[in-house]
Protein backbone atom coordinates (compact mmCIF):
# COMPACT_ATOMS: atom_id res chain seq x y z
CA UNK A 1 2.81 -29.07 4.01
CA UNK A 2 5.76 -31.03 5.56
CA UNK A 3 5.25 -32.05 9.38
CA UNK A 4 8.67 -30.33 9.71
CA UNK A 5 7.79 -26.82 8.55
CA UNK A 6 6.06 -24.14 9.24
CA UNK A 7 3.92 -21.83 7.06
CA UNK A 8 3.60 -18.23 8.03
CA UNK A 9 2.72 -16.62 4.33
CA UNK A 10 -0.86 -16.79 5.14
CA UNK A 11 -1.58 -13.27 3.16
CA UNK A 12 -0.07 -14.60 0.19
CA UNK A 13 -2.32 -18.38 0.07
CA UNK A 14 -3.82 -19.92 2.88
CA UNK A 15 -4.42 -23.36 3.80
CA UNK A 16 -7.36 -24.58 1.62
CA UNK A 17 -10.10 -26.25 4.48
CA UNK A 18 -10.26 -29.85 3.71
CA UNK A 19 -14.15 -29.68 3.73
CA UNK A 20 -13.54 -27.15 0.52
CA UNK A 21 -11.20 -30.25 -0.79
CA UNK A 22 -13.82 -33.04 -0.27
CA UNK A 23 -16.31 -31.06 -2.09
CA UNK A 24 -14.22 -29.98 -4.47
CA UNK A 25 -13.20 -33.53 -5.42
CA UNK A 26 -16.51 -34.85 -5.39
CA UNK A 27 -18.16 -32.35 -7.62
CA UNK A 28 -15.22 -32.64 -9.91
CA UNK A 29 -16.73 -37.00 -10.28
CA UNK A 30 -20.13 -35.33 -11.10
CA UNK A 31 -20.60 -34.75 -14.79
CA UNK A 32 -22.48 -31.85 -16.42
CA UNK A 33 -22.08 -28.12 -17.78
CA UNK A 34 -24.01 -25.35 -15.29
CA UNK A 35 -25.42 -24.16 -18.76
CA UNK A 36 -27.21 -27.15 -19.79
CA UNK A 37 -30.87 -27.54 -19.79
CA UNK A 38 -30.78 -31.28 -18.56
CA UNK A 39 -30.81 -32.89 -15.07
CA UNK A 40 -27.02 -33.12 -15.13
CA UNK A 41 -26.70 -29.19 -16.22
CA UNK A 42 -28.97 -28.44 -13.50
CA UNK A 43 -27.81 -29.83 -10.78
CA UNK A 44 -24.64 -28.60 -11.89
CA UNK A 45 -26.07 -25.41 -11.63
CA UNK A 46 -27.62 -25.39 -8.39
CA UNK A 47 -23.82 -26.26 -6.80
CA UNK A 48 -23.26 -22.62 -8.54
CA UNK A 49 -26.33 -20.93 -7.29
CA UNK A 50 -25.83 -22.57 -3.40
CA UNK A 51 -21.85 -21.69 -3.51
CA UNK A 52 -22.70 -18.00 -4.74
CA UNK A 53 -24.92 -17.64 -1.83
CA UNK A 54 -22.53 -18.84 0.52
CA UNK A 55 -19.65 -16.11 -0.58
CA UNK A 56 -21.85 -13.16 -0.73
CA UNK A 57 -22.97 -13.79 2.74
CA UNK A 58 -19.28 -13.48 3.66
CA UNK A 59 -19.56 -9.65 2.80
CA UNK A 60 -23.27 -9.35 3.53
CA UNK A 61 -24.26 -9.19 -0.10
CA UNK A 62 -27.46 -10.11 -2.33
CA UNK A 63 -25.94 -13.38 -4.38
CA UNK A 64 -28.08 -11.75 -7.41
CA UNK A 65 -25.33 -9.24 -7.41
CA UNK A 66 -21.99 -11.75 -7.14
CA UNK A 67 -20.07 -12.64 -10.38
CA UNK A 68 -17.60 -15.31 -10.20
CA UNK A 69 -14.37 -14.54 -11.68
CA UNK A 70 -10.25 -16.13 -11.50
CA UNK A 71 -9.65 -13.65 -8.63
CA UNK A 72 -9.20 -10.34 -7.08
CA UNK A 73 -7.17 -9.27 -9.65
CA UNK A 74 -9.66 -9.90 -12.25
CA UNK A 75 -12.66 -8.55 -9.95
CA UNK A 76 -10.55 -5.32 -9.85
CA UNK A 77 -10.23 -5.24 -13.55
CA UNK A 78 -13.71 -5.87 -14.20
CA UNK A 79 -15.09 -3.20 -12.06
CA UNK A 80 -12.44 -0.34 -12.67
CA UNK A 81 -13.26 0.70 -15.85
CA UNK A 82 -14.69 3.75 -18.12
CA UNK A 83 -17.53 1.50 -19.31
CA UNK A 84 -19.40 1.46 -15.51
CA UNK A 85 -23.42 2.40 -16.24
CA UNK A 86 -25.62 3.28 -13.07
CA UNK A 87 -28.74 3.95 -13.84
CA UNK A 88 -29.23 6.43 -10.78
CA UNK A 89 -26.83 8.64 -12.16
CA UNK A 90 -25.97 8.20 -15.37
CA UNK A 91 -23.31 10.98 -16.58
CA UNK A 92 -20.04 8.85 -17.13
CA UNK A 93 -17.23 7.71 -15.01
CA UNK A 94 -14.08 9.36 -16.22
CA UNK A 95 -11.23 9.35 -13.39
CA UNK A 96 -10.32 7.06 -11.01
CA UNK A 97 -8.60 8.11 -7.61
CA UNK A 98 -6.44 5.17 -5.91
CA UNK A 99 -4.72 5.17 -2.41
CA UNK A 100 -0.92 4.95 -2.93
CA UNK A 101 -1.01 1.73 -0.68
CA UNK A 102 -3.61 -0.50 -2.89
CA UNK A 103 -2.25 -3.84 -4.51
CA UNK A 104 -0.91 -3.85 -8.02
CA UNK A 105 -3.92 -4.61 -9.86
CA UNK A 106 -5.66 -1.38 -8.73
CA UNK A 107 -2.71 0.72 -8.57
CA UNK A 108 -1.98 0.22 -11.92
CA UNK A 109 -5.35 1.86 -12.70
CA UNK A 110 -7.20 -1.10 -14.16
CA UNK A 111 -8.75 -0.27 -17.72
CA UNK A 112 -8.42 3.42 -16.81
CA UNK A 113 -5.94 5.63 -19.11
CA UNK A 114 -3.23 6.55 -16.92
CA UNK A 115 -3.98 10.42 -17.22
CA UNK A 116 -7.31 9.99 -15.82
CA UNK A 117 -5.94 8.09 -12.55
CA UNK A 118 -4.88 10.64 -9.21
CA UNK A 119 -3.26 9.18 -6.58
CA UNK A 120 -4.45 9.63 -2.58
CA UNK A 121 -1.46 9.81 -0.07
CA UNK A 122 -1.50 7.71 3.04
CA UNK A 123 -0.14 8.63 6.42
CA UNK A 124 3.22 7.46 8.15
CA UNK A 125 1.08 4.70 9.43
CA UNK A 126 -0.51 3.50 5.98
CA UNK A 127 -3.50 4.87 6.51
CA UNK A 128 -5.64 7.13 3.84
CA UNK A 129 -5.71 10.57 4.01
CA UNK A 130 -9.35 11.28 4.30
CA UNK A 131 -8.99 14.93 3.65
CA UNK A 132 -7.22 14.35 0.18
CA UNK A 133 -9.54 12.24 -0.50
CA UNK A 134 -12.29 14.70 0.02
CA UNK A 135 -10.43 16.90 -1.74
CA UNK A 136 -9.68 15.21 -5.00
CA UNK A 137 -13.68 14.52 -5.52
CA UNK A 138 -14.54 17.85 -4.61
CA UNK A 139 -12.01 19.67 -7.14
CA UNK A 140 -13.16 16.75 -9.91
CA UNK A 141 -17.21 17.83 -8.78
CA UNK A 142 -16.11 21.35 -9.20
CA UNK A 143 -14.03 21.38 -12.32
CA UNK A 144 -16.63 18.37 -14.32
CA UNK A 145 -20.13 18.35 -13.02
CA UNK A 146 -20.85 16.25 -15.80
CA UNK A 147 -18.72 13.50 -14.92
CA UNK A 148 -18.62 11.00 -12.13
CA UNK A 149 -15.11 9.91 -10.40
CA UNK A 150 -14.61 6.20 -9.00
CA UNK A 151 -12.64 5.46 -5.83
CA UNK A 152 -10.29 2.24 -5.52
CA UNK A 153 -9.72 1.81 -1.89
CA UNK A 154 -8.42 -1.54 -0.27
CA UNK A 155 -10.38 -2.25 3.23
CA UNK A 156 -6.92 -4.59 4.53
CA UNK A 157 -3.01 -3.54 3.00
CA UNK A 158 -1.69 -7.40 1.95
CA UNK A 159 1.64 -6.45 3.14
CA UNK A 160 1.18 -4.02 6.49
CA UNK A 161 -2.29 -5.39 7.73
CA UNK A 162 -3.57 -2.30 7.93
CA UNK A 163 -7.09 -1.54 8.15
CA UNK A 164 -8.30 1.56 5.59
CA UNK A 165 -11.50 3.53 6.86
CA UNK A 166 -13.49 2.72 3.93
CA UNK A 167 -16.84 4.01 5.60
CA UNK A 168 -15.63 7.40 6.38
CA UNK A 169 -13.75 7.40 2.32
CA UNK A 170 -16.96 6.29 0.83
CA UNK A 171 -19.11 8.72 2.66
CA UNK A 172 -16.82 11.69 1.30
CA UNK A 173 -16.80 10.29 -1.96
CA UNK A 174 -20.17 10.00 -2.15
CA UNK A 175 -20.82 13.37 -1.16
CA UNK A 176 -19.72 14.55 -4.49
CA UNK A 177 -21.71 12.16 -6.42
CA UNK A 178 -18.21 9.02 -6.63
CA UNK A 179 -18.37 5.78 -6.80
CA UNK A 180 -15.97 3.04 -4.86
CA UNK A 181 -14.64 -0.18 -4.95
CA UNK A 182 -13.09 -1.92 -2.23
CA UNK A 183 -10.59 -4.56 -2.14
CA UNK A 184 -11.21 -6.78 -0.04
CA UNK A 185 -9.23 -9.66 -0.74
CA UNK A 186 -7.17 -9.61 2.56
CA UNK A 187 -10.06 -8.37 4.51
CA UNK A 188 -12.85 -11.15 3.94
CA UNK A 189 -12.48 -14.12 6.39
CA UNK A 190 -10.14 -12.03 8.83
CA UNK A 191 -12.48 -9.18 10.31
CA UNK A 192 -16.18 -8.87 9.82
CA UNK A 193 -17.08 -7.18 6.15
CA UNK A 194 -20.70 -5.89 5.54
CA UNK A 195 -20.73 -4.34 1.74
CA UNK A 196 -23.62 -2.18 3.05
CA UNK A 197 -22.08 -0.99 6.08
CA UNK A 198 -19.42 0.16 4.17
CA UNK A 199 -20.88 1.93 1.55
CA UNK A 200 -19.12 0.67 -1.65
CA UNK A 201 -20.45 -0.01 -5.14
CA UNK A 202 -17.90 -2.92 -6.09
CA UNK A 203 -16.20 -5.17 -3.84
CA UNK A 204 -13.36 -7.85 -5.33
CA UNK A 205 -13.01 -11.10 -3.34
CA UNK A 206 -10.36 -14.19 -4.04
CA UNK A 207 -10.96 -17.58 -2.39
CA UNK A 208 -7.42 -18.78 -2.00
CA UNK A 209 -7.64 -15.59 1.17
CA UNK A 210 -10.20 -17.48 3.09
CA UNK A 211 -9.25 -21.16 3.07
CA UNK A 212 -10.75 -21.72 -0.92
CA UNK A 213 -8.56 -22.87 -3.80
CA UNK A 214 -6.79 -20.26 -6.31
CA UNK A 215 -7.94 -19.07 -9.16
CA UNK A 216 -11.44 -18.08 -8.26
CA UNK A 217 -12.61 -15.18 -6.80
CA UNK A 218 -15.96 -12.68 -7.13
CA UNK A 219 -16.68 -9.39 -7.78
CA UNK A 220 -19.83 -8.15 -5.62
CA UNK A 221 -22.14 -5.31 -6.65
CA UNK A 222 -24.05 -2.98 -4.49
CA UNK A 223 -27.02 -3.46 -6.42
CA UNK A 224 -27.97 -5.16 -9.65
CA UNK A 225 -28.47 -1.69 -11.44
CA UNK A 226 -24.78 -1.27 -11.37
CA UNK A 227 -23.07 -2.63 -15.03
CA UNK A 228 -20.09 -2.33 -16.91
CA UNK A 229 -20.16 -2.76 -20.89
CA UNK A 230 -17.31 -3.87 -21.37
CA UNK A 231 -16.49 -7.40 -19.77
CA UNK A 232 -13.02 -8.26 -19.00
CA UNK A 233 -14.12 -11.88 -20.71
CA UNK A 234 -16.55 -12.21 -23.17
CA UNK A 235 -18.21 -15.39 -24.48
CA UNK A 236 -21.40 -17.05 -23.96
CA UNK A 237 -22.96 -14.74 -21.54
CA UNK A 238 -22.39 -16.87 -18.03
CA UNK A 239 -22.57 -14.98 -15.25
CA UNK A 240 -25.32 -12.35 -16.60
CA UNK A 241 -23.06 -11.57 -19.38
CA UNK A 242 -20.39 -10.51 -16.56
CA UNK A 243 -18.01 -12.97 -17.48
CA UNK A 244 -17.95 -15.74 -20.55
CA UNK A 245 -16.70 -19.05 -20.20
CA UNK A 246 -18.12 -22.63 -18.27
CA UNK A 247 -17.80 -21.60 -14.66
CA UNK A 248 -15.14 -23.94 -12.94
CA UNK A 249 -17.89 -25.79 -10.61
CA UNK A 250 -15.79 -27.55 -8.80
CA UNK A 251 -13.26 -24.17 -7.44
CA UNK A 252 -16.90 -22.01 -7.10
CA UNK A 253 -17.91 -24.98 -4.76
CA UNK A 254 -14.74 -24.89 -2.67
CA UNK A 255 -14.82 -21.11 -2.35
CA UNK A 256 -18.51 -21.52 -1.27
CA UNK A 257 -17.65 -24.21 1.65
CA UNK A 258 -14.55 -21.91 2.44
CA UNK A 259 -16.36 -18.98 2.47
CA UNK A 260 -19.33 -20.31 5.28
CA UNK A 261 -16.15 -21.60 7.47
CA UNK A 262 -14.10 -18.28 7.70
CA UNK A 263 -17.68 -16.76 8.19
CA UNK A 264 -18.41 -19.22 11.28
CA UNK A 265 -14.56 -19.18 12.28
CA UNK A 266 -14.49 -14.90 12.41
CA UNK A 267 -14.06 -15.35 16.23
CA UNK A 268 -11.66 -17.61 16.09
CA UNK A 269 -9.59 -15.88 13.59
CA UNK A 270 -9.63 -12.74 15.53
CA UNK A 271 -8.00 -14.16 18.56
CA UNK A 272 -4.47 -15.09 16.24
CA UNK A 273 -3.87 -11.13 17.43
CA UNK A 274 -2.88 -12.77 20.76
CA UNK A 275 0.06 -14.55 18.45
CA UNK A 276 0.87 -11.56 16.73
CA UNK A 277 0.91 -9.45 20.01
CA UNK A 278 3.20 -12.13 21.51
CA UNK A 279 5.63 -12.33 18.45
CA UNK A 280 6.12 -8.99 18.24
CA UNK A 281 6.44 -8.41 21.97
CA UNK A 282 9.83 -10.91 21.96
CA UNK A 283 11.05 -9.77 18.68
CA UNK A 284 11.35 -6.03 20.54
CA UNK A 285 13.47 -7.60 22.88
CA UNK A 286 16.07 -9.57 20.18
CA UNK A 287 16.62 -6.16 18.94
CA UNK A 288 15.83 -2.62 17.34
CA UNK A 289 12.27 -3.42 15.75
CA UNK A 290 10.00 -1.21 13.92
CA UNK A 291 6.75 -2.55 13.11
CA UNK A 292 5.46 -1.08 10.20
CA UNK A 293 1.34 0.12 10.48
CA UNK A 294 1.77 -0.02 14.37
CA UNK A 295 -0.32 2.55 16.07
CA UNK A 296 -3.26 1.68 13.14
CA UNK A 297 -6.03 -0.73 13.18
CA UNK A 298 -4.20 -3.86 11.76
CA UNK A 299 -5.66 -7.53 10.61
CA UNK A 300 -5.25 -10.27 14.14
CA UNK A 301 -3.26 -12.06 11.85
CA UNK A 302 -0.18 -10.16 10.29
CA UNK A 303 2.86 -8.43 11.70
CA UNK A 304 5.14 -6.15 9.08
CA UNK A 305 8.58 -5.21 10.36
CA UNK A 306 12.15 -5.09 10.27
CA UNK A 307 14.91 -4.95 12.43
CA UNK A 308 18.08 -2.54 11.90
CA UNK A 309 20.97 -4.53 10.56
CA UNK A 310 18.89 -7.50 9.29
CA UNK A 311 18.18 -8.13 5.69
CA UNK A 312 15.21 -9.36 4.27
CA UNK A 313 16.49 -11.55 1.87
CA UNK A 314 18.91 -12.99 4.73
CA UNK A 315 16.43 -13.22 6.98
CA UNK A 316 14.09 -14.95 4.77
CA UNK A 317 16.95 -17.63 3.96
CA UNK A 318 17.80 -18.27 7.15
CA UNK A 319 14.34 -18.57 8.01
CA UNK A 320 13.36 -21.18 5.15
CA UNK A 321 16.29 -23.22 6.05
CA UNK A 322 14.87 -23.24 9.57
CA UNK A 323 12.05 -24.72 8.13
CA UNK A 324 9.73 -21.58 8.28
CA UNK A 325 8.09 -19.68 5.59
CA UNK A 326 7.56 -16.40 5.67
CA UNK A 327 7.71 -13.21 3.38
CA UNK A 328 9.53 -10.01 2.47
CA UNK A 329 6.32 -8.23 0.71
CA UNK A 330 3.04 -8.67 -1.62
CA UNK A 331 3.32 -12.59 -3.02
CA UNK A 332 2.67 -10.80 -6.41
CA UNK A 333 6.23 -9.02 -5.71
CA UNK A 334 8.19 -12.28 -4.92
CA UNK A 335 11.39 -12.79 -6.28
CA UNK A 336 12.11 -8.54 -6.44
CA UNK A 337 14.21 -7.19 -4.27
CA UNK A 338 13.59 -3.29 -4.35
CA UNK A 339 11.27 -1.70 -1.80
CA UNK A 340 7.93 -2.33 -1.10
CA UNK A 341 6.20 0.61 -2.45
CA UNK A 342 3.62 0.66 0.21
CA UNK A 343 6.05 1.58 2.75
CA UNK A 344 7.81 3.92 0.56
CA UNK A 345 4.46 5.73 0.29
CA UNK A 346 4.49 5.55 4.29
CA UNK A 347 7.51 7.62 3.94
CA UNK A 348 9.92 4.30 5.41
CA UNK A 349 13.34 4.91 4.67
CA UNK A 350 14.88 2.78 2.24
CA UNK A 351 17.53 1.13 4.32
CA UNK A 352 14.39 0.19 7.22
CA UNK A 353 11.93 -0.76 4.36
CA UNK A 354 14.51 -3.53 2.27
CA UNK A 355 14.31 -5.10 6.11
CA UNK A 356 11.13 -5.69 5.67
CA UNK A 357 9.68 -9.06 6.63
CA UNK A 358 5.95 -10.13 6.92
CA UNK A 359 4.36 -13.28 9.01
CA UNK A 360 1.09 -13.45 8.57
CA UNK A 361 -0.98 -16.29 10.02
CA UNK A 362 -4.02 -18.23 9.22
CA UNK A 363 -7.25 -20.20 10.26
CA UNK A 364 -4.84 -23.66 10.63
CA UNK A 365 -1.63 -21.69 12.66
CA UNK A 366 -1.11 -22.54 15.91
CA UNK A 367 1.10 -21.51 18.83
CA UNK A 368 3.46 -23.95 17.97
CA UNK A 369 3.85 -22.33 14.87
CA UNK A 370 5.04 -19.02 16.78
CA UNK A 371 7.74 -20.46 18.73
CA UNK A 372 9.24 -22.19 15.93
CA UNK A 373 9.62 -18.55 14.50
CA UNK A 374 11.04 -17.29 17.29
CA UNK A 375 13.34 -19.89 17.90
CA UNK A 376 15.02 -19.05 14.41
CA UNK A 377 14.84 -15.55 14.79
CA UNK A 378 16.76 -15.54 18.07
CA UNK A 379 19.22 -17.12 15.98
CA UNK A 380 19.41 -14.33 13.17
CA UNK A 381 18.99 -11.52 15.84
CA UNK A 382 22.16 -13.30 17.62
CA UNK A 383 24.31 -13.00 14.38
CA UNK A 384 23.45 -10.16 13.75
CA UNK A 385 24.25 -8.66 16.86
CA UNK A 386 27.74 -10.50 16.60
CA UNK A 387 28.46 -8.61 13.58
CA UNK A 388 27.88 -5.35 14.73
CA UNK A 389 29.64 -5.67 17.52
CA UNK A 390 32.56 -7.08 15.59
CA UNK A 391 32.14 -3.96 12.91
């Protein structure tokens, strides 16, 4: 990153921690395949083993139950599908309920036809209607007893910060016999996540969240009964036949060492709200803000909003020629300029929600990094002004 920017896209790639780099780079000078039976494919292994139990005690999980995988995207994919066998109830899992806030990869409905996938509203503030959601497995209950529904529910919105009550979804859903997986890509390494304390069967995790390189991420079972029979990738039978393929050591390492710092940093992280409280408090007073999620428990780290008159894609111009980066939705939407459809499922109106702009910070911002923002800001907000007054 250049000494004369600033990075404020934290929810779409963090920093990677330079102790995940060092490791990284040394265990990439190491030779030896984690599925060899020598010395070298052994110690190879036990990098695996030791980085596996480092991520799953992000979330609180038994590292017996943690596959590796390229993402979140593909940890969604892998767990969302017809194919899931429990062995504690084993009638089949036919329809998969989504909240109409969750990222791309689950709201497309993963490996599920799209006839057998119901969509959950969410409230004005982005948060889950509880009582659809109780309704939707009580109707499925009712009308299939000899079927089992799955619920996809993020525990942290990428775009709004806002924080779903997964506990209280899972609970309902499990009333009527459901199953869940949570997303909790933007959650892990921001706010405390226990897999157990929330009550979910899957749980998707990407590295490049927490201060780990891209392209590796996990998918965490509740218990090691849980299976799917039909693996996303299929080859050689890594990961207990999960996923095929030679693991990528040296990335599984990195998300390992990543994964023990944002544990050990949770503290820390939680007191960027004080930034986020502060930007938000001046922005109010450059002009007519709405911050979008307000009102709902949000991630310390991320403020979603827009200001009447200002557009996105001006603002986020103006703003990378000031030397800061920022964003104007999901990174996996960059480049599009429609609405976000998470705040057109909040009910935003379409000329607020094409305002939209997201900063969202990370384990390496500083207060620095605020002021800069708000130094080009008062800029836009200025011009802006200007032009309505001249209208």
């Amino acid at each position: 990153m250049s000494p004369n920017r600033v990075y404020l896209d934290h929810n779409a790639t963090t920093a990677t921690r330079p102790a995940a780099i060092a490791a990284m780079a040394e265990t990439l000078a190491v030779v030896g395949n984690p599925s060899s039976a020598h010395a070298e494919g052994r110690a190879k292994r036990r990098l695996v083993e030791e980085a596996r139990a480092k991520v799953a005690a992000l979330v609180g999980a038994d590292p017996a139950c943690l596959t590796f995988t390229s993402g979140g995207t593909e940890a969604s994919n892998l767990a969302l599908t017809p194919s899931i066998r429990d062995p504690r109830d084993p009638r089949p899992v036919t329809r998969l309920a989504v909240s109409a806030v969750e990222h791309p990869a689950v709201a497309a409905g993963a490996r599920f036809p799209k006839d057998a996938v119901e969509t959950i509203p969410v409230d004005g503030r982005g948060v889950v209607d509880l009582k659809a959601v109780e309704a939707a497995f009580a109707r499925h209950a009712a009308e299939r007893p000899g079927e089992r529904m799955i619920l996809a529910l993020m525990l942290a919105n990428n775009e709004t910060g806002v924080v779903q009550p997964v506990a209280e979804a899972a609970a309902l859903a499990k009333r009527h016999g459901g199953l869940v997986h949570v997303d909790a890509v933007q959650a892990a390494g921001k706010i405390p996540v226990d897999m157990a304390a929330l009550g979910c069967d899957f749980l998707a995790l990407a590295a490049h969240k927490f201060g780990g390189p891209a392209g590796v991420g996990a998918l965490v079972r509740a218990h090691e009964g849980l299976h799917v029979e039909q693996p996303v990738v299929r080859g050689g039978g890594q990961e207990k036949g999960w996923r095929g393929g030679t693991e990528n050591v040296a990335a599984i390492v990195g998300a390992g060492i990543a994964a023990a710092e944002a544990l050990r940093d949770l503290d820390a992280f939680a007191s960027l709200a004080l930034l986020r409280d502060r930007l938000e408090a001046e922005l109010a007073r450059l002009g007519d803000l709405v911050v979008f999620g307000a009102g709902a428990e949000r991630l310390p780290n991320t403020s979603c909003f827009a200001m009447q008159g200002v557009a996105a894609q001006v603002a986020m111009m103006a703003l990378d020629l000031g030397g800061v980066a920022v964003s104007t939705g999901s990174a996996c939407s960059s480049g599009k300029t429609k609405a976000s459809p998470v705040l057109d499922a909040m009910g935003v109106a379409h000329d607020l929600s094409v305002g939209m702009v997201r900063v969202s910070f990370g384990w390496s911002s500083r207060a620095a990094d605020c002021d800069r923002f708000l130094a080009v800001w008062s800029e836009i907000a200025r011009r802006n002004q200007a032009s309505a007054n001249a209208a």
